[in-house]
PDB file of N, CA and C in Angstrom:
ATOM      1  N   UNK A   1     217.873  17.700 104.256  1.00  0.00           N
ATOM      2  CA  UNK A   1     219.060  16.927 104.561  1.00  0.00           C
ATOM      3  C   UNK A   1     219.859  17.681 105.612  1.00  0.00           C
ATOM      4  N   UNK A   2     220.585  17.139 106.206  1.00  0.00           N
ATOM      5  CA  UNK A   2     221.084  17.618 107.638  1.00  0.00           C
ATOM      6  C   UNK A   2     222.511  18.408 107.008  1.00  0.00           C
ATOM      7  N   UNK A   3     223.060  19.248 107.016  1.00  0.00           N
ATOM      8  CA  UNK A   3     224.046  19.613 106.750  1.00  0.00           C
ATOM      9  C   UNK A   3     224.586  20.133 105.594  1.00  0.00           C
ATOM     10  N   UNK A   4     222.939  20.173 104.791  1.00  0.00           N
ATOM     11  CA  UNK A   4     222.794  20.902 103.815  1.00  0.00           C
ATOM     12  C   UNK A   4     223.565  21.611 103.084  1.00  0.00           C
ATOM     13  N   UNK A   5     224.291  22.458 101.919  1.00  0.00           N
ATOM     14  CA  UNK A   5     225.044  23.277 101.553  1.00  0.00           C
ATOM     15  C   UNK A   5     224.479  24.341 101.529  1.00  0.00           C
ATOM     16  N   UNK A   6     224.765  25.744 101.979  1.00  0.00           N
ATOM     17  CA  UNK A   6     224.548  27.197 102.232  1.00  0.00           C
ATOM     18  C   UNK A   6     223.948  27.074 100.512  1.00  0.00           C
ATOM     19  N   UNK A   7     222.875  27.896 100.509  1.00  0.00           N
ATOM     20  CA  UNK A   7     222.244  28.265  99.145  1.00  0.00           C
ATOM     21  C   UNK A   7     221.986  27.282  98.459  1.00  0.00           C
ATOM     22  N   UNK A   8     222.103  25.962  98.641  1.00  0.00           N
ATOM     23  CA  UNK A   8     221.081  24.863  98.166  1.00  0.00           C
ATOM     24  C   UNK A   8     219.765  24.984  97.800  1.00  0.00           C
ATOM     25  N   UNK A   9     219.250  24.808  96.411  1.00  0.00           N
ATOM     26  CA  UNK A   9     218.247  24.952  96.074  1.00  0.00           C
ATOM     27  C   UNK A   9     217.800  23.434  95.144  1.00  0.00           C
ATOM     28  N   UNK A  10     216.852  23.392  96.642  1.00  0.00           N
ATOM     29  CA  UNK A  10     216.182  21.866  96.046  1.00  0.00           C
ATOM     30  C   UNK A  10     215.505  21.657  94.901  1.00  0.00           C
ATOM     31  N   UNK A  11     214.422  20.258  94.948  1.00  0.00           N
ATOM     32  CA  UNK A  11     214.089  20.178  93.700  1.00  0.00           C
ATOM     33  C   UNK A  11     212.805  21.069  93.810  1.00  0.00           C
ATOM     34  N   UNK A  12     211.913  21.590  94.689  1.00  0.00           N
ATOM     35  CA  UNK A  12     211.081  21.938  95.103  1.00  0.00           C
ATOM     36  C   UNK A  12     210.601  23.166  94.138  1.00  0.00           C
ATOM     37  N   UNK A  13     211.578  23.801  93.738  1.00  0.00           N
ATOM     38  CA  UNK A  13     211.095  25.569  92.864  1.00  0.00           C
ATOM     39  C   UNK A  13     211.293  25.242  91.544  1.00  0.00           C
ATOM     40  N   UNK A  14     211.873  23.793  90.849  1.00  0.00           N
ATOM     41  CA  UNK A  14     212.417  23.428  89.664  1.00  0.00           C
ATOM     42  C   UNK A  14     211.279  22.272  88.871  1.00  0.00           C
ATOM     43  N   UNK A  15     210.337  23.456  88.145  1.00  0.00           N
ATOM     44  CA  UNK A  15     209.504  23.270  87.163  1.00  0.00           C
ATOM     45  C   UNK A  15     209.601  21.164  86.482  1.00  0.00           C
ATOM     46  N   UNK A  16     209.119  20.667  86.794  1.00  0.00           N
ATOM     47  CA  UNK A  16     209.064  19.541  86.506  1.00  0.00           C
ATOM     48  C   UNK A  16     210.058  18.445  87.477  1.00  0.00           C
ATOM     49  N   UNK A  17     210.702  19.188  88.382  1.00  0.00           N
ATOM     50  CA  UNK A  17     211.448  18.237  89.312  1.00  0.00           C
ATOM     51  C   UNK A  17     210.662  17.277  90.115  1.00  0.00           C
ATOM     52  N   UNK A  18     209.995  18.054  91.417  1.00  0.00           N
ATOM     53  CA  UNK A  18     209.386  17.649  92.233  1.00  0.00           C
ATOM     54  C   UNK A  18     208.074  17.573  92.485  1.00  0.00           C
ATOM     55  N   UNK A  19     207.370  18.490  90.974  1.00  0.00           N
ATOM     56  CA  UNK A  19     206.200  18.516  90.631  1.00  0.00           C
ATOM     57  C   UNK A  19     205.550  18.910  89.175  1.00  0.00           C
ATOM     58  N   UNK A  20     204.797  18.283  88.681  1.00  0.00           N
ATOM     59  CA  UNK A  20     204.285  18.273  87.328  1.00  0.00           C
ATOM     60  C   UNK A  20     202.717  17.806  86.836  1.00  0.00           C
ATOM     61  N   UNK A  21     201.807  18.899  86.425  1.00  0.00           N
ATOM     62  CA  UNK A  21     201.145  18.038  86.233  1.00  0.00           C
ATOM     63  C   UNK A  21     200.558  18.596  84.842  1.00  0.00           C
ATOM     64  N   UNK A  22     199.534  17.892  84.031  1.00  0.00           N
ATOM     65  CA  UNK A  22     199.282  18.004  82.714  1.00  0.00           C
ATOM     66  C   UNK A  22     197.883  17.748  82.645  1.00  0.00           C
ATOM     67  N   UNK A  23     196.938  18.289  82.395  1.00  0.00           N
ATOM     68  CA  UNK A  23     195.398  18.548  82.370  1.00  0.00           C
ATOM     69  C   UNK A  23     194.912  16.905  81.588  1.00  0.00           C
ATOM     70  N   UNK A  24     195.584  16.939  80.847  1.00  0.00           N
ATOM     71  CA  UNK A  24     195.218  15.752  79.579  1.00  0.00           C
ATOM     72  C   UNK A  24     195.848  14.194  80.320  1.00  0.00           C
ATOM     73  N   UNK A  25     196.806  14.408  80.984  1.00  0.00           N
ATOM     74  CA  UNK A  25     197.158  12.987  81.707  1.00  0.00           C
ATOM     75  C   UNK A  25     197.066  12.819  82.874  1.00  0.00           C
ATOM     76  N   UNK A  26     197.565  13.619  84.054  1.00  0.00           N
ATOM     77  CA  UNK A  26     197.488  13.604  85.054  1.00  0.00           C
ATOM     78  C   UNK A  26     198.523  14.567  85.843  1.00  0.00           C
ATOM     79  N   UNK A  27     199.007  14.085  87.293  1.00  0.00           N
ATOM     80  CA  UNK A  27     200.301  15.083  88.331  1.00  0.00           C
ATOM     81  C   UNK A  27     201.173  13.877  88.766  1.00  0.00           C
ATOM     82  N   UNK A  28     202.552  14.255  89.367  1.00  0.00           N
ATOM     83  CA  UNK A  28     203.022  13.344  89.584  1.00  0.00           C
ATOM     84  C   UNK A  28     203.726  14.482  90.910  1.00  0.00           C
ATOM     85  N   UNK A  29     204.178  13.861  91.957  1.00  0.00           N
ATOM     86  CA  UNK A  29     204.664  14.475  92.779  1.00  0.00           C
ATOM     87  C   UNK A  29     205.965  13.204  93.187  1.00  0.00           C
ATOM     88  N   UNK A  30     207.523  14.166  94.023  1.00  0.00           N
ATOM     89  CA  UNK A  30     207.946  13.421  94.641  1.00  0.00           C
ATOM     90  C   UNK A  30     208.762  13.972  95.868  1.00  0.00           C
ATOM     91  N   UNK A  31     209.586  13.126  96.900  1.00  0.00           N
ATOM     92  CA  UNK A  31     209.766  13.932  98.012  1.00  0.00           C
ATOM     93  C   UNK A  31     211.251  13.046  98.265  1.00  0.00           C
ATOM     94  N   UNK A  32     212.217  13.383  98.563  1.00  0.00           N
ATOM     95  CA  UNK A  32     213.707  12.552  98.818  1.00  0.00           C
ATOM     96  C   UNK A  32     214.793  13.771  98.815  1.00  0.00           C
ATOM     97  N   UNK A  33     215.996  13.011  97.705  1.00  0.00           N
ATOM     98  CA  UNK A  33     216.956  13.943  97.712  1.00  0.00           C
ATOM     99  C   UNK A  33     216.702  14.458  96.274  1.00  0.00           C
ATOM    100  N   UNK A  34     216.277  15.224  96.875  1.00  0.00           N
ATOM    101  CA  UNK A  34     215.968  16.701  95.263  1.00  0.00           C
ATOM    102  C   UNK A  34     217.151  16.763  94.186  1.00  0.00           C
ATOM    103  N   UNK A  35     218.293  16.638  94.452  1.00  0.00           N
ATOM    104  CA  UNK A  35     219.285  16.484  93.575  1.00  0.00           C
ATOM    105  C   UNK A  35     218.896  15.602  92.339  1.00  0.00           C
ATOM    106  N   UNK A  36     218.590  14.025  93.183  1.00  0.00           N
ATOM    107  CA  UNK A  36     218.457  12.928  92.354  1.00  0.00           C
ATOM    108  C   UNK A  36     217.347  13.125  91.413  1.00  0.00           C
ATOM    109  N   UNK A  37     216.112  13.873  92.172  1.00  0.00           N
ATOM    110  CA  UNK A  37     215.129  14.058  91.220  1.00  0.00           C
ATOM    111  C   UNK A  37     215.044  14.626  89.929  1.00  0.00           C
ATOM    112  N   UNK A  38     216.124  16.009  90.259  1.00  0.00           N
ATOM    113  CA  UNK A  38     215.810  17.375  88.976  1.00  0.00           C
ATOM    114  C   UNK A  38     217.017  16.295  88.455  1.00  0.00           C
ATOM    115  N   UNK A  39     218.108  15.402  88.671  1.00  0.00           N
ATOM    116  CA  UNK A  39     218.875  14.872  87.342  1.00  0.00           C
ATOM    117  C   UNK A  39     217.981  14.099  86.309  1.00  0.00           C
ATOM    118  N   UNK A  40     216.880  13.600  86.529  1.00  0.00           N
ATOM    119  CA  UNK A  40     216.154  13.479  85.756  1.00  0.00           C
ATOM    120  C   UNK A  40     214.716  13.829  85.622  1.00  0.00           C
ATOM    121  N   UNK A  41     214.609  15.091  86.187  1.00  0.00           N
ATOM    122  CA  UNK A  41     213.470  15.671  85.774  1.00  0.00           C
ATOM    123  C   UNK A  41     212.155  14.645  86.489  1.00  0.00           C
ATOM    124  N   UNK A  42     212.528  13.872  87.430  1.00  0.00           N
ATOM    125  CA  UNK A  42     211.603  13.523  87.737  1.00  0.00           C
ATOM    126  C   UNK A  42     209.887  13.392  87.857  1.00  0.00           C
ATOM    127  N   UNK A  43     209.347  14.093  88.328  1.00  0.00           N
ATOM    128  CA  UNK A  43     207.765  14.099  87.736  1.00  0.00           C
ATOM    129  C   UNK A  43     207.354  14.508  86.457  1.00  0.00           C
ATOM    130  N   UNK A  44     208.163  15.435  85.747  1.00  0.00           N
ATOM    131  CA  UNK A  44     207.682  15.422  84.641  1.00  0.00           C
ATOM    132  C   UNK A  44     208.068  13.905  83.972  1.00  0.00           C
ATOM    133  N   UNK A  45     208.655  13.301  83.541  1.00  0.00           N
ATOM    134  CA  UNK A  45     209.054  11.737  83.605  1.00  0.00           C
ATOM    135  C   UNK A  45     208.104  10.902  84.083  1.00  0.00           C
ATOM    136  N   UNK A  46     207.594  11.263  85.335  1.00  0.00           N
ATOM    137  CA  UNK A  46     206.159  10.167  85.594  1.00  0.00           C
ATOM    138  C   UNK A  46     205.787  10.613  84.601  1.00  0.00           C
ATOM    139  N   UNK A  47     204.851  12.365  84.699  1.00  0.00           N
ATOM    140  CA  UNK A  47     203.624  12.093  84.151  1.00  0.00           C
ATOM    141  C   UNK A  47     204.195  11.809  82.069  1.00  0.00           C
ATOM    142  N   UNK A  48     204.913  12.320  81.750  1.00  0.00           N
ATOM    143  CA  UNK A  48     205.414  11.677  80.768  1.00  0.00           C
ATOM    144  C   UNK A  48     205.301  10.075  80.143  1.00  0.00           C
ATOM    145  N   UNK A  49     205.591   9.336  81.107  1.00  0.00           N
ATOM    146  CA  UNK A  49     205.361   7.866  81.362  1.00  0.00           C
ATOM    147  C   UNK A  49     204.426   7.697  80.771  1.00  0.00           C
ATOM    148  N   UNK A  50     203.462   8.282  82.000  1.00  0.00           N
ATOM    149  CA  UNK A  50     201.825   7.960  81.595  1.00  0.00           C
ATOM    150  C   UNK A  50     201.446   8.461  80.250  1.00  0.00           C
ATOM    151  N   UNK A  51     201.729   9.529  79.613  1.00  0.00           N
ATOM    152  CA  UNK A  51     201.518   9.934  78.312  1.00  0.00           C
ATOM    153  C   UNK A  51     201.666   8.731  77.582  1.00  0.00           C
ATOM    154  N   UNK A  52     202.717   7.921  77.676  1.00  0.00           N
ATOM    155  CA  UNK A  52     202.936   6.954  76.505  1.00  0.00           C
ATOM    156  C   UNK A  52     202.232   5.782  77.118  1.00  0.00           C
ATOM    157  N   UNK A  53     201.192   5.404  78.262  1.00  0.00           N
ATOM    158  CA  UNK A  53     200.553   4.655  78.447  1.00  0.00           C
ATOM    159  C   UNK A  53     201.117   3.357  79.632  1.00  0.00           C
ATOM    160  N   UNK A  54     201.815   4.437  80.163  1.00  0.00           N
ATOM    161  CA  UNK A  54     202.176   3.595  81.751  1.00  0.00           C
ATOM    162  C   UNK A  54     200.919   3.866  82.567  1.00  0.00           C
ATOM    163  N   UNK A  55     200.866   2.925  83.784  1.00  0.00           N
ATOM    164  CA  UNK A  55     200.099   3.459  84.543  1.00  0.00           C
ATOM    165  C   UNK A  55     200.706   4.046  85.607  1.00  0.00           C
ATOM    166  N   UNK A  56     199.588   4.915  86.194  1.00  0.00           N
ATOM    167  CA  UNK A  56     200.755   5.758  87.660  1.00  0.00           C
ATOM    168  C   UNK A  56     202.018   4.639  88.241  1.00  0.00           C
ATOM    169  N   UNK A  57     201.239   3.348  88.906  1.00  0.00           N
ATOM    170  CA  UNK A  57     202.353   2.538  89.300  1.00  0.00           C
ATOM    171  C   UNK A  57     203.784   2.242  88.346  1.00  0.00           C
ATOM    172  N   UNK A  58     203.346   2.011  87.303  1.00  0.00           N
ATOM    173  CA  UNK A  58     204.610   1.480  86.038  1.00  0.00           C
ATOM    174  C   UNK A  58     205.538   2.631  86.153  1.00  0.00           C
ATOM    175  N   UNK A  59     205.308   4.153  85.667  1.00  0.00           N
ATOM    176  CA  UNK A  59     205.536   5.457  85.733  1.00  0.00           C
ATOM    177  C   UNK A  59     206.576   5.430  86.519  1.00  0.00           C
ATOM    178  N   UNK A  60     205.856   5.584  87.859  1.00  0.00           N
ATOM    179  CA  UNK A  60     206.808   5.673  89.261  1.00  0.00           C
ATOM    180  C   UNK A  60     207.964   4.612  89.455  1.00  0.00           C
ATOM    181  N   UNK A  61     207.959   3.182  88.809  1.00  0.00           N
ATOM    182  CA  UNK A  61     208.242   1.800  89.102  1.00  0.00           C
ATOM    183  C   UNK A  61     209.570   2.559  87.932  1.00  0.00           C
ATOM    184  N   UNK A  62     209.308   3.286  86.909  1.00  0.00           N
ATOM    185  CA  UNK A  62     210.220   3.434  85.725  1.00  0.00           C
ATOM    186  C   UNK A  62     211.347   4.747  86.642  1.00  0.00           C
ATOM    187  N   UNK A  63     210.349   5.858  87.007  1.00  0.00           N
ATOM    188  CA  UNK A  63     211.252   6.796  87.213  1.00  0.00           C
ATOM    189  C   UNK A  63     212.341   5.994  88.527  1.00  0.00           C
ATOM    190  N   UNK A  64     211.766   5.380  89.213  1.00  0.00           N
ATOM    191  CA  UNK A  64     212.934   4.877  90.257  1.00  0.00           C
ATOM    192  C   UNK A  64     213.994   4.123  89.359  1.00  0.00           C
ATOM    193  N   UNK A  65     213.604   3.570  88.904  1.00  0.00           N
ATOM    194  CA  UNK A  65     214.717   2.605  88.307  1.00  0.00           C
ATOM    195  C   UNK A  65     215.908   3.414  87.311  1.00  0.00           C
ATOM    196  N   UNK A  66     215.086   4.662  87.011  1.00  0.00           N
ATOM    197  CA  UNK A  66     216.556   5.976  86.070  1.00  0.00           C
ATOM    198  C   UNK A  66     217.555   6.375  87.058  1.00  0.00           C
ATOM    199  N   UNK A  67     216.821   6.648  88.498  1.00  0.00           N
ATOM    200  CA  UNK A  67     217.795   6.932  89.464  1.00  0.00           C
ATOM    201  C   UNK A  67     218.847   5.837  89.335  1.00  0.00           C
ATOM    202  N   UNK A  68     218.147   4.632  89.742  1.00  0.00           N
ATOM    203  CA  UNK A  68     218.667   3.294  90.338  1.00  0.00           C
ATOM    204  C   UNK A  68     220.272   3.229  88.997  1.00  0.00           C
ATOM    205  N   UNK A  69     219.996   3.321  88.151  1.00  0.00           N
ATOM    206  CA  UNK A  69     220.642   3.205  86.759  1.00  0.00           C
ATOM    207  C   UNK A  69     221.864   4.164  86.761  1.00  0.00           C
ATOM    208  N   UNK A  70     221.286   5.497  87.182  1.00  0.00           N
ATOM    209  CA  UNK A  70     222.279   6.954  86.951  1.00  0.00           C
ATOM    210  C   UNK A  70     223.407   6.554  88.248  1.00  0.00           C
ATOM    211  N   UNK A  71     222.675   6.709  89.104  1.00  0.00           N
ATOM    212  CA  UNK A  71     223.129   6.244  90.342  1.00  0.00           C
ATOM    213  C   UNK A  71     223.400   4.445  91.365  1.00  0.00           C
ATOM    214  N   UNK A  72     223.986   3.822  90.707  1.00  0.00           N
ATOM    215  CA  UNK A  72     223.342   2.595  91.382  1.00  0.00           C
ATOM    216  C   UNK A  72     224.370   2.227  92.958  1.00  0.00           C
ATOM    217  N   UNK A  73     225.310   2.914  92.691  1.00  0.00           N
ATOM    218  CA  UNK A  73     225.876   2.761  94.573  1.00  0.00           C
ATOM    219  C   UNK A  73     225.185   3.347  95.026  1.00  0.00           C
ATOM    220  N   UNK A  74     225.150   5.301  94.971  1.00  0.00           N
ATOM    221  CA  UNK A  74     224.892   5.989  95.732  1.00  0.00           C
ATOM    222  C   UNK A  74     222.920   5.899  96.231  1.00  0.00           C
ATOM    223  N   UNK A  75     222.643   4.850  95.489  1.00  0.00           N
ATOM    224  CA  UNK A  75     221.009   4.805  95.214  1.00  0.00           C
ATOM    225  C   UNK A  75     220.419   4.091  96.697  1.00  0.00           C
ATOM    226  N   UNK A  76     221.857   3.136  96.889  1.00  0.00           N
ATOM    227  CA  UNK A  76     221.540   2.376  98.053  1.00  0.00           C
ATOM    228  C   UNK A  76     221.292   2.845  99.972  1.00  0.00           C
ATOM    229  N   UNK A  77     222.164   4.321  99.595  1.00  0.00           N
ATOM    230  CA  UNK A  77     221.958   5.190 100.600  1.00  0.00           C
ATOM    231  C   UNK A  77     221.083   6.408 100.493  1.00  0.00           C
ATOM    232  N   UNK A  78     220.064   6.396  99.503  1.00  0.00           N
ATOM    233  CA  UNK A  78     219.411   7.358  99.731  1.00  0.00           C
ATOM    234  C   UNK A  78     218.064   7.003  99.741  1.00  0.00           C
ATOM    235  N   UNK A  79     216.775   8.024  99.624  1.00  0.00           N
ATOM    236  CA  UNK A  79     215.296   7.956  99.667  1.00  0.00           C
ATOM    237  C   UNK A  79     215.118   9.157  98.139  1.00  0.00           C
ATOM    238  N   UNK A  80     214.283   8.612  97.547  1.00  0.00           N
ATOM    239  CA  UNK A  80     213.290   9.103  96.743  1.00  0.00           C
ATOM    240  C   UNK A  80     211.882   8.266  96.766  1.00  0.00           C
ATOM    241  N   UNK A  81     210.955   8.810  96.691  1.00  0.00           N
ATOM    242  CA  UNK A  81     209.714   8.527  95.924  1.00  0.00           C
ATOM    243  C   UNK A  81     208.871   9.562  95.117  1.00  0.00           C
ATOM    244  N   UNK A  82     208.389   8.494  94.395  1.00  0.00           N
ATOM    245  CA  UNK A  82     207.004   9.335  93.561  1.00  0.00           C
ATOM    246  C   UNK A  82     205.884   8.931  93.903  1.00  0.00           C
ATOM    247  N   UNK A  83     204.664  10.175  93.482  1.00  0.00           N
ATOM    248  CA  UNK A  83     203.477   9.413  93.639  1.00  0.00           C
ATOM    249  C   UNK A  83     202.715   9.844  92.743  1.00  0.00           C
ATOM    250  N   UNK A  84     202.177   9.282  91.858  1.00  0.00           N
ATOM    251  CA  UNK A  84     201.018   9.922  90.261  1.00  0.00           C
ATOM    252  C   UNK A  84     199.585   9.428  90.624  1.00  0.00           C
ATOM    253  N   UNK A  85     198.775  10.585  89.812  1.00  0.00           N
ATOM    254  CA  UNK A  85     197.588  10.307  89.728  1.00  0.00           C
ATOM    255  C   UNK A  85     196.638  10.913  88.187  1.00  0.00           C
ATOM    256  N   UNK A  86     197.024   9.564  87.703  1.00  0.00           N
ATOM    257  CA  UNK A  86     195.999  10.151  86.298  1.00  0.00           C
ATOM    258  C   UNK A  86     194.773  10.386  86.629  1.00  0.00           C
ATOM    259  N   UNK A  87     194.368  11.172  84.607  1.00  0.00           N
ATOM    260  CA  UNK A  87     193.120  11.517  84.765  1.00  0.00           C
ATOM    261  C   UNK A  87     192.136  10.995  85.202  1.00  0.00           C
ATOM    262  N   UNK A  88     192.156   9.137  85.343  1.00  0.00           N
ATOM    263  CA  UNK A  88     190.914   8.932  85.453  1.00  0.00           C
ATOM    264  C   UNK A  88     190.743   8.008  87.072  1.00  0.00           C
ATOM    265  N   UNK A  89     191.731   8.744  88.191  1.00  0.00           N
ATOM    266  CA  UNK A  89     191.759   8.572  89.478  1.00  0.00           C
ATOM    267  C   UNK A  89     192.564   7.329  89.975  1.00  0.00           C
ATOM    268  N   UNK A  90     193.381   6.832  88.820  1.00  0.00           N
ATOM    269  CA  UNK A  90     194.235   5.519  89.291  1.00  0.00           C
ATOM    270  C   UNK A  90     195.328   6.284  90.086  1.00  0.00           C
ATOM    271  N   UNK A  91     196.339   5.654  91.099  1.00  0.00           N
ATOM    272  CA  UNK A  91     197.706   5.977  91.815  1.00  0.00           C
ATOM    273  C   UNK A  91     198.202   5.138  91.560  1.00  0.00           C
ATOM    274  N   UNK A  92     199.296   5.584  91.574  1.00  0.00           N
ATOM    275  CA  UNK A  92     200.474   4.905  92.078  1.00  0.00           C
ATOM    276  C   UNK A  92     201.487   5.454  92.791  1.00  0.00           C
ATOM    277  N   UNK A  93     202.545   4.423  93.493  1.00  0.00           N
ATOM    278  CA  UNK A  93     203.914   5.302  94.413  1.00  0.00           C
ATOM    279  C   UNK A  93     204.758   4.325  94.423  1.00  0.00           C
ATOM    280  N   UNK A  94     206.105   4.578  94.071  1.00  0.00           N
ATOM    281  CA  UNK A  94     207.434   3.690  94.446  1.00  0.00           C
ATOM    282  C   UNK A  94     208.183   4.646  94.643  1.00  0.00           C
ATOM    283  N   UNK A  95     209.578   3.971  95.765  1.00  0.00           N
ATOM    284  CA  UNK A  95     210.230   4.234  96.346  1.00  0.00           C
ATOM    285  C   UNK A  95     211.649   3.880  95.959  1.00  0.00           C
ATOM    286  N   UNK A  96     213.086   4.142  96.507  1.00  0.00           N
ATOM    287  CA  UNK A  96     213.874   3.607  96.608  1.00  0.00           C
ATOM    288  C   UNK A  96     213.983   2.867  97.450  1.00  0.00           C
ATOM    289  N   UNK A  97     213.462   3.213  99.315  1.00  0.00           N
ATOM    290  CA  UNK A  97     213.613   2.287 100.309  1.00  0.00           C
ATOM    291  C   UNK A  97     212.265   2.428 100.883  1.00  0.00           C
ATOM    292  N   UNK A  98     212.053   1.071 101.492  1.00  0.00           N
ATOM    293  CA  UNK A  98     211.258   1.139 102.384  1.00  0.00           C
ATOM    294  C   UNK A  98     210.767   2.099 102.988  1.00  0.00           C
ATOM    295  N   UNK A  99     209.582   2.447 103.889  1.00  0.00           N
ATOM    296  CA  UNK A  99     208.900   3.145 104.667  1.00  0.00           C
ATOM    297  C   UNK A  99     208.408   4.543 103.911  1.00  0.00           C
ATOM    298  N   UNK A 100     208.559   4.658 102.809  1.00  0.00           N
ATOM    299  CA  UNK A 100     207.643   6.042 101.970  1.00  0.00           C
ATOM    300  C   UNK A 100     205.870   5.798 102.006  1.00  0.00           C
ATOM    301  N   UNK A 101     205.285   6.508 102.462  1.00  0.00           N
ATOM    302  CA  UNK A 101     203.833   6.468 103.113  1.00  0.00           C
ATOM    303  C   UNK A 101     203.393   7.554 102.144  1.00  0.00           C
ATOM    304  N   UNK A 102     201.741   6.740 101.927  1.00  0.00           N
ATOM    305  CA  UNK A 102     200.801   8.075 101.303  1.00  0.00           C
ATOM    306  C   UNK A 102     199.680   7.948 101.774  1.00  0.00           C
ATOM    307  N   UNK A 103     198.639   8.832 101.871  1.00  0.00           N
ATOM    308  CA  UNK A 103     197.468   8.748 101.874  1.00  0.00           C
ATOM    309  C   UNK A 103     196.553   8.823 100.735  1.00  0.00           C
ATOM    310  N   UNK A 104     195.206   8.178 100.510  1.00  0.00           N
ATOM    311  CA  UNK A 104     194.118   8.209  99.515  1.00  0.00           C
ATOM    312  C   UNK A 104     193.049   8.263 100.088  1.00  0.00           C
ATOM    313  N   UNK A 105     192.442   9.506  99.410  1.00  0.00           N
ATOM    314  CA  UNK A 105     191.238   9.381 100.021  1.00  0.00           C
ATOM    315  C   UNK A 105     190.595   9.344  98.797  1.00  0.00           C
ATOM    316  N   UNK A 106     189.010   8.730  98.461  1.00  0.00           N
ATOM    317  CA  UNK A 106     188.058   9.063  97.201  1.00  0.00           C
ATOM    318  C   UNK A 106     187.145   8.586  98.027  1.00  0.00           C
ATOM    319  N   UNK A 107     186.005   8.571  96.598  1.00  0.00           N
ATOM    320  CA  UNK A 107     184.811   7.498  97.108  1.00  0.00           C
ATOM    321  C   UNK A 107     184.699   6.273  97.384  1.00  0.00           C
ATOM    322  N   UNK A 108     185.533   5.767  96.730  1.00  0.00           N
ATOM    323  CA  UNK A 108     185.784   4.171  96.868  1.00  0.00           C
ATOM    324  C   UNK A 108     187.083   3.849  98.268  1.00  0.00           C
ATOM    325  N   UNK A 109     187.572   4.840  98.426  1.00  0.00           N
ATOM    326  CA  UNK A 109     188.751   5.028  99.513  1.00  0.00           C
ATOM    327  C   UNK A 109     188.108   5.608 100.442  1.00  0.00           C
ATOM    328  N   UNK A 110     187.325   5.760 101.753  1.00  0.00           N
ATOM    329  CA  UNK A 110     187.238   6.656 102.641  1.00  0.00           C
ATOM    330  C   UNK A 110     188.532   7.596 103.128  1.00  0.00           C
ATOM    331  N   UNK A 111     189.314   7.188 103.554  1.00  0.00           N
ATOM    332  CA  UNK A 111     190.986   7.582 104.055  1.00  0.00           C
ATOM    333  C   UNK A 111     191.875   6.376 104.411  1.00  0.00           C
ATOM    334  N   UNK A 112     192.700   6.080 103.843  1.00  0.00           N
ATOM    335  CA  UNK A 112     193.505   4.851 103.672  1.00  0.00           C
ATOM    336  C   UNK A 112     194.997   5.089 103.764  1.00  0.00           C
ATOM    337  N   UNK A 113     195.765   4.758 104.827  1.00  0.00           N
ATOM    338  CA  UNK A 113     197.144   5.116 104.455  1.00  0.00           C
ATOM    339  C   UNK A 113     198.033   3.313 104.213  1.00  0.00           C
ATOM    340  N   UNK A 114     198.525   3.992 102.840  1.00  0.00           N
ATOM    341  CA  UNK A 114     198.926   3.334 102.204  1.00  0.00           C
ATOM    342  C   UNK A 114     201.198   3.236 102.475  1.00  0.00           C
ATOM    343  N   UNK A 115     201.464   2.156 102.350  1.00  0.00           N
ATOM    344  CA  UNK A 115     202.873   2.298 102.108  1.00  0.00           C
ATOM    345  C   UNK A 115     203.643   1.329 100.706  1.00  0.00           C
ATOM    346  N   UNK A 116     204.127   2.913  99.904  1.00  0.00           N
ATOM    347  CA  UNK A 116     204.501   2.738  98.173  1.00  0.00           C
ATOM    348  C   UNK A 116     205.009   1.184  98.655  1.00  0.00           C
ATOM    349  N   UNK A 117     205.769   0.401  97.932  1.00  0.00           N
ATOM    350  CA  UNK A 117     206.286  -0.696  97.276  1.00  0.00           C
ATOM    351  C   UNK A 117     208.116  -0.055  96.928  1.00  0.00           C
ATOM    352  N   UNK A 118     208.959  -0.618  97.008  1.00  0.00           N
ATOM    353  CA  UNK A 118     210.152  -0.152  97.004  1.00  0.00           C
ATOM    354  C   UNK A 118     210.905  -0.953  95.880  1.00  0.00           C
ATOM    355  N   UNK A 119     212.408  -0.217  95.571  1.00  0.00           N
ATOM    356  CA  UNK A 119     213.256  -0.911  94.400  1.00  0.00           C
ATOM    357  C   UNK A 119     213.955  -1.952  95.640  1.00  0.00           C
ATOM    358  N   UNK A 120     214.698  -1.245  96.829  1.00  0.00           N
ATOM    359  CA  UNK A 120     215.621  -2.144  97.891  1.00  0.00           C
ATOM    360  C   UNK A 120     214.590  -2.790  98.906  1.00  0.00           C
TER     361      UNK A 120
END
């Protein structure tokens, strides 16, 4: 973010913020304003999701909408997304706004760039 606060520490070093993953379910990653993420623990929350039998998409579709909820003015000016991938190679990715991009590659995917699905 442009103008950052001196000693700001994103969601990036904060154990389940911006990244999480769990051998038995899957990882969930996300990239925006790190603030919004670690208020709710964000990827751990995807892959959490999926524990109780979301799929990556639902997961991601849920964690946006806690922001959307915690935050619902300030939600309209910002970017978050997630992106999960359970154990057994499904994705998913949602956004707050438009234009959040991923790539997939597998066997059934050669290299595909994909753009998440949004709440706005």
């Amino acid at each position: 973010m442009a103008y950052k606060m001196q000693g700001r520490v994103g969601d990036s070093p904060i154990i389940g913020a911006a990244l999480f993953v769990d051998n038995e379910i899957g990882a969930a990653t996300s990239t925006g304003v790190g603030e919004e993420v670690i208020r709710i623990v964000g990827s751990h929350l995807v892959v959490e999701l999926m524990r109780q039998g979301n799929t990556p998409q639902q997961a991601c579709e849920k964690a946006v909408q806690r922001i959307v909820k915690n935050q619902p003015i300030k939600s309209k000016e910002m970017q978050v997304g997630f992106l999960a991938l359970n154990k057994n190679g499904e994705v998913g990715a949602y956004a707050l706004q438009k234009g959040f991009t991923y790539a997939v590659r597998s066997e059934e995917v050669p290299n595909e760039l994909f753009e998440a699905k949004s709440y706005y």
